[in-house]
C-alpha atoms as a PDB file:
ATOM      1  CA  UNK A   1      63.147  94.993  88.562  1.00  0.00           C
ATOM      2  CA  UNK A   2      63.027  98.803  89.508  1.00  0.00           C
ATOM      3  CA  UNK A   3      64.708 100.458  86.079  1.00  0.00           C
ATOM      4  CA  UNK A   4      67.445 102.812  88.543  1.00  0.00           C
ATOM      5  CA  UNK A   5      68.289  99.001  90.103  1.00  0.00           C
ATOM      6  CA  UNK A   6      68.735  97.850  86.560  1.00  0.00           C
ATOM      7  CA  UNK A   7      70.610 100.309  85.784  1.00  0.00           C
ATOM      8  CA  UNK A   8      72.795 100.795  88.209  1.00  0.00           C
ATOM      9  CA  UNK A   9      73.719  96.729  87.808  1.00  0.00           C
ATOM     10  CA  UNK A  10      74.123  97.573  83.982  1.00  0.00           C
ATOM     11  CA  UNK A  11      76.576 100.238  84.457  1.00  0.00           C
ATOM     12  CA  UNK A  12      78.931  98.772  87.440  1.00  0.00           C
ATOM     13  CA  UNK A  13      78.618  95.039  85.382  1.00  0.00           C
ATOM     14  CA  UNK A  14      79.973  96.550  82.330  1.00  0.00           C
ATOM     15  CA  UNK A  15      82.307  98.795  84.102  1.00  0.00           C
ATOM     16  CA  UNK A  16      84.196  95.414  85.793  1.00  0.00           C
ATOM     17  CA  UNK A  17      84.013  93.637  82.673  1.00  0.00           C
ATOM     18  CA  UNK A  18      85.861  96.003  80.649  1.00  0.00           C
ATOM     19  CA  UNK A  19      88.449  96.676  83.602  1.00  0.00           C
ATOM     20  CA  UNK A  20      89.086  93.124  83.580  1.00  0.00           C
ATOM     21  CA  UNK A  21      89.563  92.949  79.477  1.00  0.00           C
ATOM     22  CA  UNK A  22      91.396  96.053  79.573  1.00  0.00           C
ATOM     23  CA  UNK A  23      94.023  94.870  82.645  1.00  0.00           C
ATOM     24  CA  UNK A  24      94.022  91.236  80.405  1.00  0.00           C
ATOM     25  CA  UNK A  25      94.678  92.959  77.060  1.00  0.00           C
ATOM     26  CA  UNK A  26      97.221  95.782  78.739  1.00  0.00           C
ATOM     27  CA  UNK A  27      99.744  92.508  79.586  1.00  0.00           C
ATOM     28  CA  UNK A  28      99.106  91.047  76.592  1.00  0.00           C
ATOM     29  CA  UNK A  29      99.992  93.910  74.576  1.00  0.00           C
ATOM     30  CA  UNK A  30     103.149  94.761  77.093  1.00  0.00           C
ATOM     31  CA  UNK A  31     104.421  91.285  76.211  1.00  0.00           C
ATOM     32  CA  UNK A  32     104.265  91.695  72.764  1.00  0.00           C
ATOM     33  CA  UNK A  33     105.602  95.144  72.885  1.00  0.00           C
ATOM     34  CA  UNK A  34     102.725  96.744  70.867  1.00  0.00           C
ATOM     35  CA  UNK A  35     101.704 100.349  71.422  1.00  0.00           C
ATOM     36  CA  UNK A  36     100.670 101.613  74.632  1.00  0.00           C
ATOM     37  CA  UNK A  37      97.049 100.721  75.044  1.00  0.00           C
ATOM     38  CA  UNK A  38      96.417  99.401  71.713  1.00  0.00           C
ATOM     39  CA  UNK A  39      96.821 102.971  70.422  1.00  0.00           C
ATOM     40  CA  UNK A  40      99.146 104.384  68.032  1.00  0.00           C
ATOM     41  CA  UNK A  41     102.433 105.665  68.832  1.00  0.00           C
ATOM     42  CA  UNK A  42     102.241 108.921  67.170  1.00  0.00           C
ATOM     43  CA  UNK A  43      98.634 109.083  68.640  1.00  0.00           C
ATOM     44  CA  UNK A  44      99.731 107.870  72.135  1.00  0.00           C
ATOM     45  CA  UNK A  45     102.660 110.518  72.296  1.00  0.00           C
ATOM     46  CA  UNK A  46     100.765 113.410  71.752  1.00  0.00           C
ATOM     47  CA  UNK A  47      98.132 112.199  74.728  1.00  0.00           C
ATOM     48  CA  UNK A  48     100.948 112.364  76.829  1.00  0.00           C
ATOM     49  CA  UNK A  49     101.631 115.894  75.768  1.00  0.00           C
ATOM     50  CA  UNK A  50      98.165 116.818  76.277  1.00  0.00           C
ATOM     51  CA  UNK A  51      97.583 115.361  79.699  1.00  0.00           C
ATOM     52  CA  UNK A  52     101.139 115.870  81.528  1.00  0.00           C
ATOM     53  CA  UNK A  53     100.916 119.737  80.870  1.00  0.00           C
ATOM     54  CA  UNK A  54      97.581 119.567  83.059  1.00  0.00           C
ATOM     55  CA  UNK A  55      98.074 119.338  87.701  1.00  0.00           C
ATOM     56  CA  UNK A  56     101.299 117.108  86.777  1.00  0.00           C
ATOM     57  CA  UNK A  57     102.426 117.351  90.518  1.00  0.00           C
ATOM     58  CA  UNK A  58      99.707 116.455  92.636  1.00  0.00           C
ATOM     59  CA  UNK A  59      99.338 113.040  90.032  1.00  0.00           C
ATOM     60  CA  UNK A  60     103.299 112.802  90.422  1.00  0.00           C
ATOM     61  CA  UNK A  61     102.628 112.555  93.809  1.00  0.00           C
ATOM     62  CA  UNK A  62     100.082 110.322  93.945  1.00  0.00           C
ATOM     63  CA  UNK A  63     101.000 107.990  92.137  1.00  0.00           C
ATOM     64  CA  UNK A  64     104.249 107.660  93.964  1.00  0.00           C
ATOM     65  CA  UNK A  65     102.310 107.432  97.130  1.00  0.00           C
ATOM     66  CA  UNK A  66     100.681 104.785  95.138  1.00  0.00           C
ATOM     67  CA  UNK A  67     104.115 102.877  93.782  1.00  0.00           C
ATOM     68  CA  UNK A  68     102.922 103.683  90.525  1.00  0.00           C
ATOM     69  CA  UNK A  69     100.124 100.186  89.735  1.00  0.00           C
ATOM     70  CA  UNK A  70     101.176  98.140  87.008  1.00  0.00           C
ATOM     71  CA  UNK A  71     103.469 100.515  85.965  1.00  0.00           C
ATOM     72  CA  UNK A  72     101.757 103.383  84.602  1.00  0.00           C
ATOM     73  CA  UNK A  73     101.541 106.965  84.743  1.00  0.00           C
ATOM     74  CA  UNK A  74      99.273 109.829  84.500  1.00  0.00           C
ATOM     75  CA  UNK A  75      98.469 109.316  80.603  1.00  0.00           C
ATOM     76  CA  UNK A  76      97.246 105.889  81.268  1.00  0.00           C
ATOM     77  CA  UNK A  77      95.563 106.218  84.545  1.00  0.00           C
ATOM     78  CA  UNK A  78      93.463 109.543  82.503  1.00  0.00           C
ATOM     79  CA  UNK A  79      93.148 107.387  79.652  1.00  0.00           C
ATOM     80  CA  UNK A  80      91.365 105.099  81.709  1.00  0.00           C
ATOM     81  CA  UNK A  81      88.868 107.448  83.332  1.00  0.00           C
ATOM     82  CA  UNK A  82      87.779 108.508  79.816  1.00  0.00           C
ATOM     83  CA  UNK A  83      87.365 104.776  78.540  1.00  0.00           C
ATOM     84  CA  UNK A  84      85.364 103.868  81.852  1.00  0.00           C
ATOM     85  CA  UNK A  85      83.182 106.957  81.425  1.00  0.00           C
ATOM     86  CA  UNK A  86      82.708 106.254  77.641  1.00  0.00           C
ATOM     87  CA  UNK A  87      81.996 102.568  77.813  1.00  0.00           C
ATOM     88  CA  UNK A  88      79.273 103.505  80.323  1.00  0.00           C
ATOM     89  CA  UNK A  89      78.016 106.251  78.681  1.00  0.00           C
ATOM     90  CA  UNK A  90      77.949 104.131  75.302  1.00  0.00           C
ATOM     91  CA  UNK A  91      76.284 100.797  76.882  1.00  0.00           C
ATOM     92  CA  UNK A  92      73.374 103.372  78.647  1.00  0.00           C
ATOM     93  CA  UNK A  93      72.401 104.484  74.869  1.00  0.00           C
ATOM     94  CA  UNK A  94      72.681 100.867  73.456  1.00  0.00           C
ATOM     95  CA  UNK A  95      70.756  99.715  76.064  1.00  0.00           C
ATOM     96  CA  UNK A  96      67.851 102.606  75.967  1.00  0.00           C
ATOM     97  CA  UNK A  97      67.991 102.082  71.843  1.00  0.00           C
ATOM     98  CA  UNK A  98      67.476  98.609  72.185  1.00  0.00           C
ATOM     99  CA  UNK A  99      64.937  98.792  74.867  1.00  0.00           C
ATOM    100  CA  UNK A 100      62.841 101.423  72.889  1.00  0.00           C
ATOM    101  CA  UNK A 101      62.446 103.072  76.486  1.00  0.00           C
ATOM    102  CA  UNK A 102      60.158 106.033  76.229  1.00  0.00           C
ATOM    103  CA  UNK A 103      62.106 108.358  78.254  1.00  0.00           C
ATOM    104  CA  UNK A 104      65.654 109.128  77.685  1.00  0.00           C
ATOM    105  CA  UNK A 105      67.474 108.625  80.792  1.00  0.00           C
ATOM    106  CA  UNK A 106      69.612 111.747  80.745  1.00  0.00           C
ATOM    107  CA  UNK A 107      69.827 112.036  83.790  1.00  0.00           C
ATOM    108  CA  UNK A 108      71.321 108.262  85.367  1.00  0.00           C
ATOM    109  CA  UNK A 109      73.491 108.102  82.020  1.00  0.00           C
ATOM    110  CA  UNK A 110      75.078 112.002  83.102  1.00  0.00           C
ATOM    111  CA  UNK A 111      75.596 110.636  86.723  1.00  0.00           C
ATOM    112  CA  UNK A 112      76.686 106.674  86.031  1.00  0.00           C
ATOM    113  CA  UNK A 113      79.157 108.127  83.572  1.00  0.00           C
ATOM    114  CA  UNK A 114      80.663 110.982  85.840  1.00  0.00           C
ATOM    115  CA  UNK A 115      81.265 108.071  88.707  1.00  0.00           C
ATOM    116  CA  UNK A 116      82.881 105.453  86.389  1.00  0.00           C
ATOM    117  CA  UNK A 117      84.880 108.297  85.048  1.00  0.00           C
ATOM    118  CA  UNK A 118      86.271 108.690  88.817  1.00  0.00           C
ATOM    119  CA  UNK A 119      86.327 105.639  90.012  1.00  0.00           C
ATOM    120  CA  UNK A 120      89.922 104.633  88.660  1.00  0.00           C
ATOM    121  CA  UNK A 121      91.168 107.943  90.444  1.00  0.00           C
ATOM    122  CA  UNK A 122      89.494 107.588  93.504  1.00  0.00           C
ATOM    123  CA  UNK A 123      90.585 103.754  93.628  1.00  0.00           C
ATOM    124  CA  UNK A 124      93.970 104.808  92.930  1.00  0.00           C
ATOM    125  CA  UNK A 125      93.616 107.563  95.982  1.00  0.00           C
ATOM    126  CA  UNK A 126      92.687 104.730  98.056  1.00  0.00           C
ATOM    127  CA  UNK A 127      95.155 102.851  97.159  1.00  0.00           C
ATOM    128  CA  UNK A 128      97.912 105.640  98.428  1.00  0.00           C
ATOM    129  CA  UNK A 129      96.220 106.175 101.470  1.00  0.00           C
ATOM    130  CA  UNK A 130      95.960 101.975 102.128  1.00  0.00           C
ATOM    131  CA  UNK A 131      99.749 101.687 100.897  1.00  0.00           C
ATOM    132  CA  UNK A 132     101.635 105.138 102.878  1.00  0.00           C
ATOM    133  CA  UNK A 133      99.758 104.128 106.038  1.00  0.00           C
ATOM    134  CA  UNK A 134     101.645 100.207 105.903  1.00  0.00           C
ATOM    135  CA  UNK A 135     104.704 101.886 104.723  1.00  0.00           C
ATOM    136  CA  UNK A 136     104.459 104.433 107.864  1.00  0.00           C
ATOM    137  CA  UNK A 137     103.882 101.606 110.215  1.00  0.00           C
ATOM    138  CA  UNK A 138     107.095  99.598 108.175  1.00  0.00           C
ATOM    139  CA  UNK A 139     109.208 102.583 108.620  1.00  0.00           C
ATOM    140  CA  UNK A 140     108.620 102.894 112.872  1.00  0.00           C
ATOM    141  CA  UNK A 141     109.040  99.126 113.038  1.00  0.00           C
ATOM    142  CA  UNK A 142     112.840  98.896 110.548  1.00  0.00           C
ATOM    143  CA  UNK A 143     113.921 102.330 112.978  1.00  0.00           C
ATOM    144  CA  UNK A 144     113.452 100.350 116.136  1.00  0.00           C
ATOM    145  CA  UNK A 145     115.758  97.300 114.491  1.00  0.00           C
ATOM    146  CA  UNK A 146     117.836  99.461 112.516  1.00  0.00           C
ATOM    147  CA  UNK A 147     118.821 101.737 115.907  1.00  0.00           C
ATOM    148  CA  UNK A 148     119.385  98.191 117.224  1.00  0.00           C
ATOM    149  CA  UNK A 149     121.470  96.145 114.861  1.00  0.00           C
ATOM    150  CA  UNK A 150     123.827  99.601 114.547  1.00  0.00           C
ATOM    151  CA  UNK A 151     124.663  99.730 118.172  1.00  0.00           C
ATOM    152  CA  UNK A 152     125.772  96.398 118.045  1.00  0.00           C
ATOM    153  CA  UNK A 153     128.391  96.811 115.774  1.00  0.00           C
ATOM    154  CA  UNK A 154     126.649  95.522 112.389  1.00  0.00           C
ATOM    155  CA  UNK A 155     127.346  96.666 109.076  1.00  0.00           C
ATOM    156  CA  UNK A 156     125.062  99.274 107.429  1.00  0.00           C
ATOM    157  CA  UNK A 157     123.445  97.111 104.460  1.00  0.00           C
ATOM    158  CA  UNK A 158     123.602  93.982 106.762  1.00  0.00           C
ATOM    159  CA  UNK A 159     121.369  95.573 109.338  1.00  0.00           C
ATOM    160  CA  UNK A 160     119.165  97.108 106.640  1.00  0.00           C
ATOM    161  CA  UNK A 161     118.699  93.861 105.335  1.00  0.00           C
ATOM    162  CA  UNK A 162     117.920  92.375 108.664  1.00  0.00           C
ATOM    163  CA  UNK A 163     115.621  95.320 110.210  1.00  0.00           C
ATOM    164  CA  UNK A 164     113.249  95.084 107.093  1.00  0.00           C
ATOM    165  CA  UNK A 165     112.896  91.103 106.817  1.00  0.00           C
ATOM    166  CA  UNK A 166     109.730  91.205 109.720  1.00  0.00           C
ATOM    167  CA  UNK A 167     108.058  94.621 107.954  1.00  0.00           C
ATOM    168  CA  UNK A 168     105.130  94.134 104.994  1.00  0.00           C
ATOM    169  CA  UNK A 169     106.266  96.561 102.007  1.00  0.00           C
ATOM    170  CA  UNK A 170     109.534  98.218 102.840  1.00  0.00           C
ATOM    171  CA  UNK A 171     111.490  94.701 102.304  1.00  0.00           C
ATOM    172  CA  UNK A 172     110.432  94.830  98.779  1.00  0.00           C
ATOM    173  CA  UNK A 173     111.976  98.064  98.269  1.00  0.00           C
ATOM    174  CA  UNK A 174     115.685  97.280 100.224  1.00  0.00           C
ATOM    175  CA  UNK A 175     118.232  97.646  97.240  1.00  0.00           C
ATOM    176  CA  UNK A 176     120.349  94.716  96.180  1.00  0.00           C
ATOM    177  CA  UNK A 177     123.752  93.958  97.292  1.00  0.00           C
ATOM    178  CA  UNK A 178     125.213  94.755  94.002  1.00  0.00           C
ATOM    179  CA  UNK A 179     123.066  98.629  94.175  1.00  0.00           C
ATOM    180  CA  UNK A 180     124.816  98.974  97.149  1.00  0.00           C
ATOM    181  CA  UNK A 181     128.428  97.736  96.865  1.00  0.00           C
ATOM    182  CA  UNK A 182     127.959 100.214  93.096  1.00  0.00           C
ATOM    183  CA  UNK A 183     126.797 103.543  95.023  1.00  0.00           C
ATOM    184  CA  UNK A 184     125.477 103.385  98.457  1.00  0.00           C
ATOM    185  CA  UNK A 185     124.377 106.880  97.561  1.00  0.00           C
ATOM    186  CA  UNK A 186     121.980 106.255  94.458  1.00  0.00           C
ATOM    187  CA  UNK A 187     121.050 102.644  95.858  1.00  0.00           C
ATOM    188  CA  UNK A 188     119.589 104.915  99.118  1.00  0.00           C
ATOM    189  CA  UNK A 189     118.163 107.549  96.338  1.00  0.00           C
ATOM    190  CA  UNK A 190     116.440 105.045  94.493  1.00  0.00           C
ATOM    191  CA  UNK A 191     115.353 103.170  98.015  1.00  0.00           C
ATOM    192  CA  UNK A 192     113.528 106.551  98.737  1.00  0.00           C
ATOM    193  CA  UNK A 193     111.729 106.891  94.925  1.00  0.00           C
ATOM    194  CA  UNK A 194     110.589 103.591  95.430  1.00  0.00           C
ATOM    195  CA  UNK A 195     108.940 104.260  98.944  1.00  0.00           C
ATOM    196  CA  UNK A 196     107.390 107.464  97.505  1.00  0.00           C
ATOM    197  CA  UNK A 197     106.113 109.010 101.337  1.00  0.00           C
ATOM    198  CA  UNK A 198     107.458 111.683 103.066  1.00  0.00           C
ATOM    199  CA  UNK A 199     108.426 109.691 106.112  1.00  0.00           C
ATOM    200  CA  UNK A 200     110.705 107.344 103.517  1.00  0.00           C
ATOM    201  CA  UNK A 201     112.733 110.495 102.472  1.00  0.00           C
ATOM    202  CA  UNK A 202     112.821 111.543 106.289  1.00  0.00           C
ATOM    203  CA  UNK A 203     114.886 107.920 107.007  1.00  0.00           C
ATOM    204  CA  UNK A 204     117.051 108.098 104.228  1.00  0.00           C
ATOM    205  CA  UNK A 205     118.050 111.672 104.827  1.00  0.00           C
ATOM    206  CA  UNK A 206     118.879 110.141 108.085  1.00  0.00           C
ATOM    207  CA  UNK A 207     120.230 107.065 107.012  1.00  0.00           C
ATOM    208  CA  UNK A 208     123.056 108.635 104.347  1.00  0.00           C
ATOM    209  CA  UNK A 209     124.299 110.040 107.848  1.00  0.00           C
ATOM    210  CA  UNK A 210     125.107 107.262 109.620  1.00  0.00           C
ATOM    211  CA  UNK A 211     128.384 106.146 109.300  1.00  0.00           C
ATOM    212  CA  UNK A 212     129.433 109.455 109.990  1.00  0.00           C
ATOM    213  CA  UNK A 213     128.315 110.050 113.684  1.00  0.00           C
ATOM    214  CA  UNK A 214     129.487 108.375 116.855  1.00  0.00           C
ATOM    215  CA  UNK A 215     126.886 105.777 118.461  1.00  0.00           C
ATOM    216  CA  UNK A 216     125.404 108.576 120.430  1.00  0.00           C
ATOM    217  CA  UNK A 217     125.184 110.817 118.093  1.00  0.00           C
ATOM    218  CA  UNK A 218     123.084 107.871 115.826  1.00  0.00           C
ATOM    219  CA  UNK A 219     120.976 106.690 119.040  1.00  0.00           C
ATOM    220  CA  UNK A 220     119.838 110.337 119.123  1.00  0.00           C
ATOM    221  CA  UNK A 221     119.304 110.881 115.794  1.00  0.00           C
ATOM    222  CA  UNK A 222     117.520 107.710 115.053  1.00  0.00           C
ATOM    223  CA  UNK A 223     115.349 108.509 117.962  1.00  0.00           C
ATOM    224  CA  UNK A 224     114.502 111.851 116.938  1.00  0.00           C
ATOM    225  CA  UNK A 225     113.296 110.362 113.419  1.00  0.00           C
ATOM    226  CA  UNK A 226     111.237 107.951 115.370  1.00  0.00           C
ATOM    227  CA  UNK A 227     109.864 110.594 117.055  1.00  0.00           C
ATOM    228  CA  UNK A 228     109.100 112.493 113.401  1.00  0.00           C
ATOM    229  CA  UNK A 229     107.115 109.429 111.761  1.00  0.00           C
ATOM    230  CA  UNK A 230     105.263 108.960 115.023  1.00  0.00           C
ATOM    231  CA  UNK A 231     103.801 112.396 115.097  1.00  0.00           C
ATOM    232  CA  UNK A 232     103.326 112.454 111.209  1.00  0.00           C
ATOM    233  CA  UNK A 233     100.928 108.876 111.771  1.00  0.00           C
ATOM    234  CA  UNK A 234      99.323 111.076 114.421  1.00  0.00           C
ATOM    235  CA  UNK A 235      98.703 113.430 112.366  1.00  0.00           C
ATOM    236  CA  UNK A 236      97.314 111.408 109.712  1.00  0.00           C
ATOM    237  CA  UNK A 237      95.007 109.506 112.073  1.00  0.00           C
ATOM    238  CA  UNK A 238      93.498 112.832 113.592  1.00  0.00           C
ATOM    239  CA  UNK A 239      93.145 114.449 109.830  1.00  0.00           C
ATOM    240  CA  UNK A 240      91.462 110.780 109.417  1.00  0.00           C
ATOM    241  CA  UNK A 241      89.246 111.517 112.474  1.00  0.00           C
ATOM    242  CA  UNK A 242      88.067 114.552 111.374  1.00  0.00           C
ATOM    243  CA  UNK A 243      87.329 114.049 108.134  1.00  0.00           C
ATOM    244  CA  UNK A 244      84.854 111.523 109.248  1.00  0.00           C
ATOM    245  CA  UNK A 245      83.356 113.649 111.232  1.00  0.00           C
ATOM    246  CA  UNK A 246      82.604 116.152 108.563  1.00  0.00           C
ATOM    247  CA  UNK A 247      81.608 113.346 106.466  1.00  0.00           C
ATOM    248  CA  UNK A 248      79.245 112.202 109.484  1.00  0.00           C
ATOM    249  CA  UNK A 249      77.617 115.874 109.443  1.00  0.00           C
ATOM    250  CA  UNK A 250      77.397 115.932 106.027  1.00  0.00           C
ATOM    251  CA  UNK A 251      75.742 112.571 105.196  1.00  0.00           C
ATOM    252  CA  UNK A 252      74.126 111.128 109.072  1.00  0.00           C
ATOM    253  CA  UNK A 253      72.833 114.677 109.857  1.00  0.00           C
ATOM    254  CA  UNK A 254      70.819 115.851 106.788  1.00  0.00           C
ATOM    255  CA  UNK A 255      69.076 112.055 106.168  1.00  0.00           C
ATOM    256  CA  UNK A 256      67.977 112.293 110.089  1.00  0.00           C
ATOM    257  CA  UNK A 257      66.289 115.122 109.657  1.00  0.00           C
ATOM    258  CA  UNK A 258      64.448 114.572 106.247  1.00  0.00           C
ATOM    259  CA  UNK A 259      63.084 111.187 108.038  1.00  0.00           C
ATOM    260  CA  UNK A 260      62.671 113.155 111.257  1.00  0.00           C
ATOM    261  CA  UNK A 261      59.720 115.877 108.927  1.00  0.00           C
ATOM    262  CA  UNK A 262      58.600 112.675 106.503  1.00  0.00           C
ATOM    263  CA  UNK A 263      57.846 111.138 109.950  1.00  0.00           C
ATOM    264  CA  UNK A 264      56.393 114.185 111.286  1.00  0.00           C
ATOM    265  CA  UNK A 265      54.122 114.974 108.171  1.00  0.00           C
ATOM    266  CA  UNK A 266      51.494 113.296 109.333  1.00  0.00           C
ATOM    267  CA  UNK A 267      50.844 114.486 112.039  1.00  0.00           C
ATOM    268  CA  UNK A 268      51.036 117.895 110.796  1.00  0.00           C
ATOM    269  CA  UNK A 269      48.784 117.348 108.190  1.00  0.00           C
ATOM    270  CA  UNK A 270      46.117 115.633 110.998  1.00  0.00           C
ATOM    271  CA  UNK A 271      46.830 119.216 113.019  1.00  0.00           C
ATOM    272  CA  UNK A 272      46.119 121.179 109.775  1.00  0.00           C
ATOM    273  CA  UNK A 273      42.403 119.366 109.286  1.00  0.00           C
ATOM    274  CA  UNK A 274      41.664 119.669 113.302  1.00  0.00           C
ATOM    275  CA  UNK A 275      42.352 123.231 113.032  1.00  0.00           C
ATOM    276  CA  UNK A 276      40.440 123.332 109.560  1.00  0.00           C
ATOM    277  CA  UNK A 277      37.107 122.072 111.213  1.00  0.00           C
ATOM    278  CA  UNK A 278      36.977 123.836 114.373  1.00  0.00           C
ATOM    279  CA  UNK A 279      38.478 127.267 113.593  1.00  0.00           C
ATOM    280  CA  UNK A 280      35.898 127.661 109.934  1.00  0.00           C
END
């Protein structure tokens, strides 16, 4: 076996095994109500004061693009980059120890380490991306019901209820009955922190509106949001477009042309010895 294949099977096996023993262990210890990631309170507290102080908003708004997995926040999603990149890092030297290899491979451990370090983060950005793009889609289909449901003379909650029951994710997030008959207001602000995208705080800034416009007023304004969260998926999809495209430059483009000159080498170096043995 080619020693980059083997490692490169070393580093992503051990990656998924500990990810798997660390999700395992993580509910275990939840359940018993130990400290956060097997690490000590006082420990664990002043992590959190370490890694909040550091790009808190763009991870705030990630991970509520992402409905914050399993629960956790930016301390235990960093925490988990460093573990992944450690446990990498650390089964790379174990192995080259144990293998008495005679070249250290700096090099492979620097790069395997530096990719399972992001690959929890760019998971998680995936993740976002996957879950705002259903939750757009949910949004355009509860308007059209919503709009619907409220011309015909049905109550506010009753025609929430019934415009999300045929969407994917936004049902999940619908408040209770006893959220809404408590505060309609904080049962439609915690509706919105639970969506976590823009277009979600676009429909309930539309939605705490309702009951007081006249069924005009509503068709017009309902239409007008549809109109908002189409062009915002637009927008997404073109941004999507093009960033393909740059990706297609940067990766298709260069690889074409270092085949097209390993393919032409040859036939350079046959034009080279021609011109060697006539022109000396």
């Amino acid at each position: 076996m080619p020693l980059v294949a083997l490692y490169l099977y070393l580093g992503v096996g051990s990656l998924f095994v500990f990810v798997a023993a660390f999700a395992v262990g993580k509910y275990v210890a939840s359940r018993e109500k130990r400290p956060k990631l097997f690490v000590s309170s006082v420990w664990w507290s002043k992590w959190e004061r370490a890694v909040r102080e550091e790009d808190a908003d763009n991870w705030g708004k990630l991970l509520a693009r992402a409905g914050r997995p399993f629960g956790w926040g930016k301390p235990e999603w960093v925490f988990l980059q460093v573990v992944c990149g450690s446990t990498v890092c650390f089964v790379i030297l174990i192995w080259a120890w144990l293998m008495r290899v005679e070249s250290f491979p700096v090099l492979s451990m620097c790069v395997a380490a530096a990719g399972s370090y992001l690959l929890p983060y760019f998971c998680l950005k995936m993740y976002a991306g996957y879950r705002e793009e259903i939750l757009s889609t949910d949004v355009a289909r509860f308007i059209n019901r919503f709009i619907t449901l409220l011309e015909n003379q049905v109550p506010v909650y009753s025609a929430m209820v019934k415009a999300a029951r045929p969407t994917r994710k936004l049902k999940e997030y619908i408040p209770s009955l006893s959220e809404w008959n408590k505060d309609p207001e904080e049962a439609l602000e915690s509706f919105k922190r639970k969506l976590g995208i823009d277009d979600g705080v676009l429909l309930v800034s539309s939605m705490r509106t309702v009951e007081q416009l006249s069924a005009e007023q509503l068709s017009l304004t309902m239409q007008r949001l549809e109109w908002a969260v189409d062009n915002r998926r637009m927008f997404r999809h073109r941004k999507k477009i093009k960033s393909l495209g740059i990706a297609y430059s940067v990766i298709v483009y260069p690889a074409f042309y270092i085949g097209l000159l390993v393919a032409m080498f040859p036939w350079y170096k046959l034009l080279t010895e021609i011109l060697d043995k006539y022109l000396t």
